[in-house]
Protein backbone atom coordinates (compact mmCIF):
# COMPACT_ATOMS: atom_id res chain seq x y z
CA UNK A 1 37.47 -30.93 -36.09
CA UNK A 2 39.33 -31.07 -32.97
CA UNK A 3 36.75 -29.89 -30.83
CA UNK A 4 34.42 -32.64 -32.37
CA UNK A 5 36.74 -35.49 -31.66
CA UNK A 6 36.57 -34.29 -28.23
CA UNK A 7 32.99 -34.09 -27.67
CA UNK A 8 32.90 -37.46 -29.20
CA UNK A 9 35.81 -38.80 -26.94
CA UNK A 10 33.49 -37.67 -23.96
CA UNK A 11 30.01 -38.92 -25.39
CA UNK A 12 31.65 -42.17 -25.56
CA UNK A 13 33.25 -42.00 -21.96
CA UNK A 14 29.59 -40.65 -20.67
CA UNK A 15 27.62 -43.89 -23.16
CA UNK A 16 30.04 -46.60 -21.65
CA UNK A 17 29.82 -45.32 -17.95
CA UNK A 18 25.65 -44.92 -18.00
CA UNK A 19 24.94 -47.50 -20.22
CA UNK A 20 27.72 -49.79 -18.95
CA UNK A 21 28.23 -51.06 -22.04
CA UNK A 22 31.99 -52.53 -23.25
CA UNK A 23 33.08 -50.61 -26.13
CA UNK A 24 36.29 -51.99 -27.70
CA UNK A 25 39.24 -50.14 -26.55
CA UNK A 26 40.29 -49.62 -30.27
CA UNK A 27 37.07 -47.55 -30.87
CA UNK A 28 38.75 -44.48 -29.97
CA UNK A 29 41.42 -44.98 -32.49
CA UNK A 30 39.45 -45.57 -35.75
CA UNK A 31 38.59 -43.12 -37.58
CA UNK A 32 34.96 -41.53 -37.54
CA UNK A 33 33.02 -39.45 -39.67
CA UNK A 34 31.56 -36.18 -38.96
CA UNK A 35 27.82 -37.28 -39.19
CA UNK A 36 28.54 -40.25 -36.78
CA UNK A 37 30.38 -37.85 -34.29
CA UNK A 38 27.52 -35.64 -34.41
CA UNK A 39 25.12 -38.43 -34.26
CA UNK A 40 27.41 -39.60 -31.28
CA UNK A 41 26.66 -36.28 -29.47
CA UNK A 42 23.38 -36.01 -30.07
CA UNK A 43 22.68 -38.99 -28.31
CA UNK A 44 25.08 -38.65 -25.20
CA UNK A 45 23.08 -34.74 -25.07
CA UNK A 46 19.28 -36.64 -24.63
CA UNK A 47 20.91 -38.73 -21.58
CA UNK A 48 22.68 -36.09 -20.32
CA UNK A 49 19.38 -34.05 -19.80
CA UNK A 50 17.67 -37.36 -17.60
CA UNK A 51 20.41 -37.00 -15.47
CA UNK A 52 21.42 -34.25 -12.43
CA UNK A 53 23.99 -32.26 -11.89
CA UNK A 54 25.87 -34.67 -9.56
CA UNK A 55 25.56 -37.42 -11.79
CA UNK A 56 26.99 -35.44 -15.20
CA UNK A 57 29.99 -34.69 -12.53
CA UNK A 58 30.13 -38.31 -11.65
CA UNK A 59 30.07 -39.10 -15.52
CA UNK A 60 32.09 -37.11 -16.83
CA UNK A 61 34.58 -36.22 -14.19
CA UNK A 62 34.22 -32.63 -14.37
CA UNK A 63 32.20 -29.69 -12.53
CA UNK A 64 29.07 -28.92 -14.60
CA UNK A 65 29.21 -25.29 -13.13
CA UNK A 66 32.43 -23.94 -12.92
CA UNK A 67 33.78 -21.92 -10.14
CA UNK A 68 34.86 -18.44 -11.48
CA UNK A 69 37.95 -17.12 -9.54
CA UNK A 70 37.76 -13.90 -7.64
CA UNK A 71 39.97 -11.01 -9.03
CA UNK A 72 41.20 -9.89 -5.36
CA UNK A 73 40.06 -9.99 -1.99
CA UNK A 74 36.53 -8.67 -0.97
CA UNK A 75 37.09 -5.69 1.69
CA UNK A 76 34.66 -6.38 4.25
CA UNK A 77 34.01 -3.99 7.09
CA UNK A 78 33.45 -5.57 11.17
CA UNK A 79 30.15 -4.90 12.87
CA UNK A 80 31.40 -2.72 15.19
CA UNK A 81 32.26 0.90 14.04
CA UNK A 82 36.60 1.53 14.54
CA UNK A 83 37.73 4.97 16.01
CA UNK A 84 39.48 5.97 12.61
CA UNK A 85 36.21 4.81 10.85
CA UNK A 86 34.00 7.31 13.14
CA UNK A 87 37.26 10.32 12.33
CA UNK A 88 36.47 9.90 8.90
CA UNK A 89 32.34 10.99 8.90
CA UNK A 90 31.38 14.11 8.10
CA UNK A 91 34.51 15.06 6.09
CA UNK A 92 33.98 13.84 3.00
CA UNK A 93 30.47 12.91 1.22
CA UNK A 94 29.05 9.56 2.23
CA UNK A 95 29.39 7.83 -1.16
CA UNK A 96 33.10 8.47 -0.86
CA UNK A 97 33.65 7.46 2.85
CA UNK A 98 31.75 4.62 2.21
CA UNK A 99 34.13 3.42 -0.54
CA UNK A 100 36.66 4.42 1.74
CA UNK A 101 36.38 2.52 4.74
CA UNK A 102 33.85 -0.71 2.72
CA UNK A 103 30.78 0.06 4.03
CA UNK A 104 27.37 0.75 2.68
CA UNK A 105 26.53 4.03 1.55
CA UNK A 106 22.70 4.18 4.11
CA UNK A 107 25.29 2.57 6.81
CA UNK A 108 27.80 5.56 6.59
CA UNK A 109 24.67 7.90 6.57
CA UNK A 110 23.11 6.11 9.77
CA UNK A 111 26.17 6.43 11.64
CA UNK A 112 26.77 10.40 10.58
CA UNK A 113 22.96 10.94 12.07
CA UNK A 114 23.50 8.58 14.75
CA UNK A 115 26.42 10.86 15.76
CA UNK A 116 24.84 14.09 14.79
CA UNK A 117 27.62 15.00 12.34
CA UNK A 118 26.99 17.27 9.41
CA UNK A 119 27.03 16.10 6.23
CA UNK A 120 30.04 16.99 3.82
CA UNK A 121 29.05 19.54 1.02
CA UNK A 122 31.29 20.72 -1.71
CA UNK A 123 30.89 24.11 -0.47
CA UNK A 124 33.47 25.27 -3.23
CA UNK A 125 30.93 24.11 -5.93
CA UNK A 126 28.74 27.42 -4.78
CA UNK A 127 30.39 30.68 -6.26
CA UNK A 128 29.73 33.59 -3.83
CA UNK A 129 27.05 35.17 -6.00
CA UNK A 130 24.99 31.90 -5.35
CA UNK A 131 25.75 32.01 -1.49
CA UNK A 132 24.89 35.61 -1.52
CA UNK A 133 21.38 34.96 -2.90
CA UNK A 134 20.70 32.39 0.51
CA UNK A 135 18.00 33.99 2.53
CA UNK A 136 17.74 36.65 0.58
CA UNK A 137 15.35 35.56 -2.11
CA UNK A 138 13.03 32.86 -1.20
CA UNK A 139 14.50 28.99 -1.90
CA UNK A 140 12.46 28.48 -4.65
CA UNK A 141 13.66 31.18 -6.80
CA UNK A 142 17.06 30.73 -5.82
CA UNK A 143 17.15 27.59 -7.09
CA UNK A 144 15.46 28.80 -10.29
CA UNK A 145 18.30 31.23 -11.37
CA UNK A 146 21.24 28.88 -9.94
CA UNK A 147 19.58 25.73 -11.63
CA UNK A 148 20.36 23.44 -8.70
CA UNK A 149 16.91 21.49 -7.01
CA UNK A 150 15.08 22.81 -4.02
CA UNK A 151 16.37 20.29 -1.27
CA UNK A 152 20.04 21.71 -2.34
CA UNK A 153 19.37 25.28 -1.88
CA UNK A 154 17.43 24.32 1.68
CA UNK A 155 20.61 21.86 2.68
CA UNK A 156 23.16 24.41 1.78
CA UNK A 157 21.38 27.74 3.48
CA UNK A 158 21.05 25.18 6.84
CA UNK A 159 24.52 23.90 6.13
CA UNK A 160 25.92 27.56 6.18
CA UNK A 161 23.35 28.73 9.23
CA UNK A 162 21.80 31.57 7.24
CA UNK A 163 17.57 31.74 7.87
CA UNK A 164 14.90 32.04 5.83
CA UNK A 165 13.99 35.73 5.76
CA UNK A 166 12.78 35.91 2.63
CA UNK A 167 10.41 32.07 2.96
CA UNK A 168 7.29 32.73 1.80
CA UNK A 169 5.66 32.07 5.24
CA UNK A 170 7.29 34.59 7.19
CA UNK A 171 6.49 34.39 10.99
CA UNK A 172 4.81 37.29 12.75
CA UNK A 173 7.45 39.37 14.66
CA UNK A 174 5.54 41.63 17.71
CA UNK A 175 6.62 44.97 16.10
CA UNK A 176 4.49 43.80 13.16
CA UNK A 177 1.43 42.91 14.85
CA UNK A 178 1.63 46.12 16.75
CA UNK A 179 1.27 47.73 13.50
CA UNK A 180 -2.43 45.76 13.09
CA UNK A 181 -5.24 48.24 13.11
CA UNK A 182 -3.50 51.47 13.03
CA UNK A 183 -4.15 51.82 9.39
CA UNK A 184 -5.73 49.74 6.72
CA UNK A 185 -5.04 46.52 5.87
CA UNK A 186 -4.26 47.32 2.09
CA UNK A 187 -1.40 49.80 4.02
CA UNK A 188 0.11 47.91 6.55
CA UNK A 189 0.56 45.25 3.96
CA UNK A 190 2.37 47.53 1.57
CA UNK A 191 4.44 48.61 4.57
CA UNK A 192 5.12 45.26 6.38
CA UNK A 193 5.60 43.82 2.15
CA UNK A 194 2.75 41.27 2.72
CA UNK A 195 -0.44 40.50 1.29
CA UNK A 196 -3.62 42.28 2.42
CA UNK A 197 -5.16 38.68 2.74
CA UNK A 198 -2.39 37.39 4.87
CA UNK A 199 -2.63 40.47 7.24
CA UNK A 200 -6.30 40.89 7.11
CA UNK A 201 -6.46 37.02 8.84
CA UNK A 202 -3.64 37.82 10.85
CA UNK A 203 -5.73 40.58 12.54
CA UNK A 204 -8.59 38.56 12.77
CA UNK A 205 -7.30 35.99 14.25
CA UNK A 206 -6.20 38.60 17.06
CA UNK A 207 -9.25 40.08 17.30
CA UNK A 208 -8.01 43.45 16.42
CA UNK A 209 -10.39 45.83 14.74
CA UNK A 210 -9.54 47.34 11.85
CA UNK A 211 -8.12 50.54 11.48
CA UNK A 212 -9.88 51.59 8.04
CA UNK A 213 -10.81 55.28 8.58
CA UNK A 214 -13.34 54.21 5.61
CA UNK A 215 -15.46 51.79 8.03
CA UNK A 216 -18.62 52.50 9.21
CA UNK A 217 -19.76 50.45 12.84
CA UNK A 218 -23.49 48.99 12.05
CA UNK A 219 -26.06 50.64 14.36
CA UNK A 220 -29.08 49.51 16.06
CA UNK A 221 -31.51 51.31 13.52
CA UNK A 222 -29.65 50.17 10.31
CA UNK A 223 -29.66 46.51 12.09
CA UNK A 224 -33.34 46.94 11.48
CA UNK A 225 -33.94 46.97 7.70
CA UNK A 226 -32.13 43.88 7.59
CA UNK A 227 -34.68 41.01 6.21
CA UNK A 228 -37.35 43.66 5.75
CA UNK A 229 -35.73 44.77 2.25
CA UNK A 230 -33.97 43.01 -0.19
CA UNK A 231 -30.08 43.22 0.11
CA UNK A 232 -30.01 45.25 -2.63
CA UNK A 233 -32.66 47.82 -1.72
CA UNK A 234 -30.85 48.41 1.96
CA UNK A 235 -27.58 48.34 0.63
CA UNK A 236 -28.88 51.73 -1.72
CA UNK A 237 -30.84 52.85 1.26
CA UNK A 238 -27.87 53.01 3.54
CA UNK A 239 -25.00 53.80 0.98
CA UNK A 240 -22.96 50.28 2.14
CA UNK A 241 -21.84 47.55 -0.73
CA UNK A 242 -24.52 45.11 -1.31
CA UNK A 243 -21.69 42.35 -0.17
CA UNK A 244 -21.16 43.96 3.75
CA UNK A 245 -25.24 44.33 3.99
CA UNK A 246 -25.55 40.08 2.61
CA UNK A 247 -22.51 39.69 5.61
CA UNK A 248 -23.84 41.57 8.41
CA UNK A 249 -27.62 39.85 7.70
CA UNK A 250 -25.94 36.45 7.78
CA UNK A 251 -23.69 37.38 10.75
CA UNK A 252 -26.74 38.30 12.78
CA UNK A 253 -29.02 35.04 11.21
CA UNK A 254 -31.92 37.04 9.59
CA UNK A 255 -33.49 35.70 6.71
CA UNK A 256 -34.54 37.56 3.12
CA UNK A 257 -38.61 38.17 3.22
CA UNK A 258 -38.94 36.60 -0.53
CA UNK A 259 -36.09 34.33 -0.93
CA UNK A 260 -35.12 32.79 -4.43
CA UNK A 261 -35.22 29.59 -3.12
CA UNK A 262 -38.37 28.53 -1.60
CA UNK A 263 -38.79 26.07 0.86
CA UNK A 264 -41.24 22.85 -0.01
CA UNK A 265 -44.15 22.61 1.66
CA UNK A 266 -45.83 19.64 3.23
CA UNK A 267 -48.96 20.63 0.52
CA UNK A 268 -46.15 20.53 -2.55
CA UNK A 269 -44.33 17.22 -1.37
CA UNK A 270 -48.10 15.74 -1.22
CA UNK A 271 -48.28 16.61 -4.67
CA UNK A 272 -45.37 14.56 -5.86
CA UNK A 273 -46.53 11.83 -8.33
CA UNK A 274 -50.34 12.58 -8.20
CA UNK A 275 -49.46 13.98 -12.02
CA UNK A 276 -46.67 14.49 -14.24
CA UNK A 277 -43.27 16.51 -13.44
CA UNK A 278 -43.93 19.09 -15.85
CA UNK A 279 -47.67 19.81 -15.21
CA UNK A 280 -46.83 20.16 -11.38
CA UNK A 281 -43.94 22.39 -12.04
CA UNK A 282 -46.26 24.57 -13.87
CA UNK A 283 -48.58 24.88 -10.86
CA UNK A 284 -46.34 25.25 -8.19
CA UNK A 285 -44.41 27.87 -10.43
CA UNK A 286 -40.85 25.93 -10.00
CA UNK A 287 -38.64 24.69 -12.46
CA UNK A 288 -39.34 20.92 -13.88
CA UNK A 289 -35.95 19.56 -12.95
CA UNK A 290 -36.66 20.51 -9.45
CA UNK A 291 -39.72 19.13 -9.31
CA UNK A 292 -38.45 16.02 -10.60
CA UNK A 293 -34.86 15.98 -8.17
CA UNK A 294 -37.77 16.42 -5.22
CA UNK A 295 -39.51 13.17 -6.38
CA UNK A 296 -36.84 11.25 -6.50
CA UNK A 297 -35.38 12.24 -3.04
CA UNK A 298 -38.59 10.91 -1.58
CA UNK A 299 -39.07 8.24 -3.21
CA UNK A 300 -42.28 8.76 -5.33
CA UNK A 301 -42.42 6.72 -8.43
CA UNK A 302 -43.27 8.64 -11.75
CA UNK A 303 -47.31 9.42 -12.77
CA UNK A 304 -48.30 6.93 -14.62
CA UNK A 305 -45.16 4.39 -13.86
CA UNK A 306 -47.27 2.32 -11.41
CA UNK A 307 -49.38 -1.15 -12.96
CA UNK A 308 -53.09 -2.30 -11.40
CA UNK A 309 -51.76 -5.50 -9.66
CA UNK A 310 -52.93 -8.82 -11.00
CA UNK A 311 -56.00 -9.74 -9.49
CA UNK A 312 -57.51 -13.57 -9.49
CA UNK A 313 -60.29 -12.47 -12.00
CA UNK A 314 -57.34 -11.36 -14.26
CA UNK A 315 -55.50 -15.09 -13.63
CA UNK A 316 -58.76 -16.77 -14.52
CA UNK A 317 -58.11 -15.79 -18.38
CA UNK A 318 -54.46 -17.84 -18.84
CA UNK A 319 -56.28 -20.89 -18.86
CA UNK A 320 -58.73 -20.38 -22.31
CA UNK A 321 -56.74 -17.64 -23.69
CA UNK A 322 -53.74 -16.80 -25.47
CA UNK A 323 -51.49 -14.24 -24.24
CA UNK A 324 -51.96 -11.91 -26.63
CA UNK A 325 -55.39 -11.97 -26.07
CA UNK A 326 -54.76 -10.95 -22.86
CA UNK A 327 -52.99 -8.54 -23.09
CA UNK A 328 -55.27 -6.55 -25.10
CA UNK A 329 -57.91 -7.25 -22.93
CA UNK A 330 -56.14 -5.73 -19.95
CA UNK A 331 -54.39 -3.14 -21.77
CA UNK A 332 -50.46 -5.04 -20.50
CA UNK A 333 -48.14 -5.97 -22.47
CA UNK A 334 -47.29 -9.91 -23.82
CA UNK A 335 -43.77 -9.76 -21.93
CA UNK A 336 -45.91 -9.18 -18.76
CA UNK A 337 -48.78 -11.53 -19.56
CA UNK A 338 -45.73 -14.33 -20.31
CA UNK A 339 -43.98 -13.99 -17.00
CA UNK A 340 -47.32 -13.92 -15.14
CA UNK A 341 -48.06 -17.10 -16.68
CA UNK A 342 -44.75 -18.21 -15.93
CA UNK A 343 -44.86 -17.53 -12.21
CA UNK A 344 -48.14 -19.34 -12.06
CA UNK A 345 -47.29 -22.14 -13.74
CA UNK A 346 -50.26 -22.39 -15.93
CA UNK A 347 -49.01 -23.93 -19.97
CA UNK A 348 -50.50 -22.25 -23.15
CA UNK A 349 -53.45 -23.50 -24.37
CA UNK A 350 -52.00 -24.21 -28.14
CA UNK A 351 -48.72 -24.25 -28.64
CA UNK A 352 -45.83 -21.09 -27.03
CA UNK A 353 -48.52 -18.88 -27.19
CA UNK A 354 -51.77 -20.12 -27.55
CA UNK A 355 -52.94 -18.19 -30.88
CA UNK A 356 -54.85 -20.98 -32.40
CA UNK A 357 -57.27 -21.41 -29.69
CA UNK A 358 -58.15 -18.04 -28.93
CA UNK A 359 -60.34 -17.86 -32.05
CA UNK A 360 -62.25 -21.67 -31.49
CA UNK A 361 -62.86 -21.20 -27.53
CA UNK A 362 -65.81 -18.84 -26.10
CA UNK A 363 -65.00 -16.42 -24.01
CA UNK A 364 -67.49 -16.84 -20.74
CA UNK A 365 -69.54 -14.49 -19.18
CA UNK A 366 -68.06 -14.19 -16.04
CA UNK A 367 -64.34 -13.64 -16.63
CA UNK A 368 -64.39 -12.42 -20.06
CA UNK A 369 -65.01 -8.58 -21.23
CA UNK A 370 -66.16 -6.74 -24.22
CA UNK A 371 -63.22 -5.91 -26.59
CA UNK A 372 -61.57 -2.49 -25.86
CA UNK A 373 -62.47 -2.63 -21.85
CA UNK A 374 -60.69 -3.73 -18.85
CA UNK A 375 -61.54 -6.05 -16.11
């Protein structure tokens, strides 16, 4: 109840100020009831909300808004970086120097680069098994058995100097690439502990020949049955793989006598849409989808697809006939016949469509056709 009065005491303070009305100064002392204090509030809330800020202060005599007092002084660091600030990088991570000295955590970390200081691990957090494992075993699986993420494992083997020996990509030392050709490539990789692929590239790319006792060097005569045979047939002919006989014919640009693929001819392409896609591929001997993918790369409409154009013999017929009439006397279809008649302008002769006079009008001689033909 108190906490009504008092709303009511300031409604009536907030009324008599804005509406500049004179209450009675005994109006604060007689007694109300709840419903009029409410009633009281209610209004002084709908002026209140016409009004701004500055005004409810002025009103009222309060702050609408008020301050909220700070708990203790903000530490706030100066532009310029202090000597026992800069003593501090690099020994601690830069969260906690950063809470230190009141400074953001990305400005701590742009100063530590700036000055090329090393970042602060917690070296003691790595148990010597797990520092043991650095370099040895690639990055990846290192962080796999000690559960930390990749970037860790990579920050803490550069943090502690040790390389990356064991990296996946391993460089090419010149002891290694001596090795390239002396044996096979399936050898020196089990001796160097690299792939065959990796050192079969490697020794291409320096133009080393291989050292496969197993190899045979093409010769002039065997050069010869390329293209004249099938891959297949001089592959069995000169004991090679049918894959190193397919290589050494593309190497050397020579082309199969009877291909799979045959080329199209300039006869074939002028065959294209004289009849349909399926016929054609039957006398050409190729497959129908190809047939049809070589149509449609040129251009060529189906067989069949294309319409006689509309001729002025043909528009002499909208006038005394209907369009269904035309269109079976043309052999086109009513759609067609209706947007002809459309484009020319010409109205039915009875009605939408004209089907009452095509039975009273004649049909004359010179335009007109038998039933069944085409003009």
């Amino acid at each position: 109840m108190s906490q009504i009065s008092t709303l009511c005491t300031d409604c009536l303070k907030i009324l008599s100020k804005g509406l500049a009305l004179d209450w009675p100064r005994r109006l604060n002392s007689l007694p109300m009831s709840r419903d009029s204090e409410q009633l009281l509030a209610m209004q002084a809330t709908r002026y209140l909300a016409t009004k701004t800020s500055h005004e409810i202060e002025r009103l009222t005599g309060k702050p609408s808004i008020p301050m909220r007092k700070r708990k203790a002084r903000l530490l706030r660091a100066p532009k310029y970086w202090q000597d026992w600030e800069v003593a501090l990088l690099g020994t601690a991570p830069d969260t906690v120097i950063a809470q230190q000295i009141g400074r953001s955590v990305i400005g701590v970390k742009k100063q530590r680069i700036k000055l090329g200081l090393p970042s602060a691990i917690a070296v003691n957090a790595w148990s010597r098994m797990e520092i043991a494992l650095l370099g040895k075993v690639p990055d990846r699986e290192v962080a796999r058995k000690t559960g930390r993420s990749l970037g860790a494992v990579q920050q803490m083997r550069l943090h502690l100097g040790i390389p990356n020996s064991a990296g996946l990509i391993r460089p090419w030392t010149k002891a290694e690439e001596r090795l390239l050709g002396t044996a096979s490539d399936s050898e020196i990789a089990r001796k160097l502990n690299r792939s065959v692929a990796g050192v079969l590239n490697r020794r291409h790319y320096l133009e080393i020949p291989s050292g496969n006792k197993k190899y045979r060097a093409w010769k002039n005569d065997e050069d010869r049955l390329l293209g004249r045979y099938s891959d297949e047939q001089v592959a069995e002919r000169l004991k090679r793989s049918v894959m190193s006989v397919h290589h050494r014919r593309i190497k050397l640009g020579i082309a199969l006598p009877e291909p799979k693929v045959r080329r199209w001819s300039k006869a074939d392409d002028a065959l294209l849409g004289t009849m349909r896609d399926e016929v054609l591929a039957k006398q050409l001997n190729r497959p129908a989808r190809a047939v049809s993918l070589r149509r449609q790369r040129h251009g060529i409409p189906t067989f069949g697809s294309l319409r006689p154009r509309w001729m002025p013999v043909d528009d002499e017929l909208f006038s005394p006939f209907s369009n269904a009439e035309i269109a079976r006397r043309l052999g086109r279809t009513a759609s067609s016949v209706q947007n002809r008649r459309t484009r020319l302008g010409i109205p039915a002769p009875n009605g939408p469509d004209g089907s009452a006079m095509s039975q009273s009008i004649s049909v004359p001689c010179e335009s007109a056709a038998p039933v069944g033909e085409t003009i």
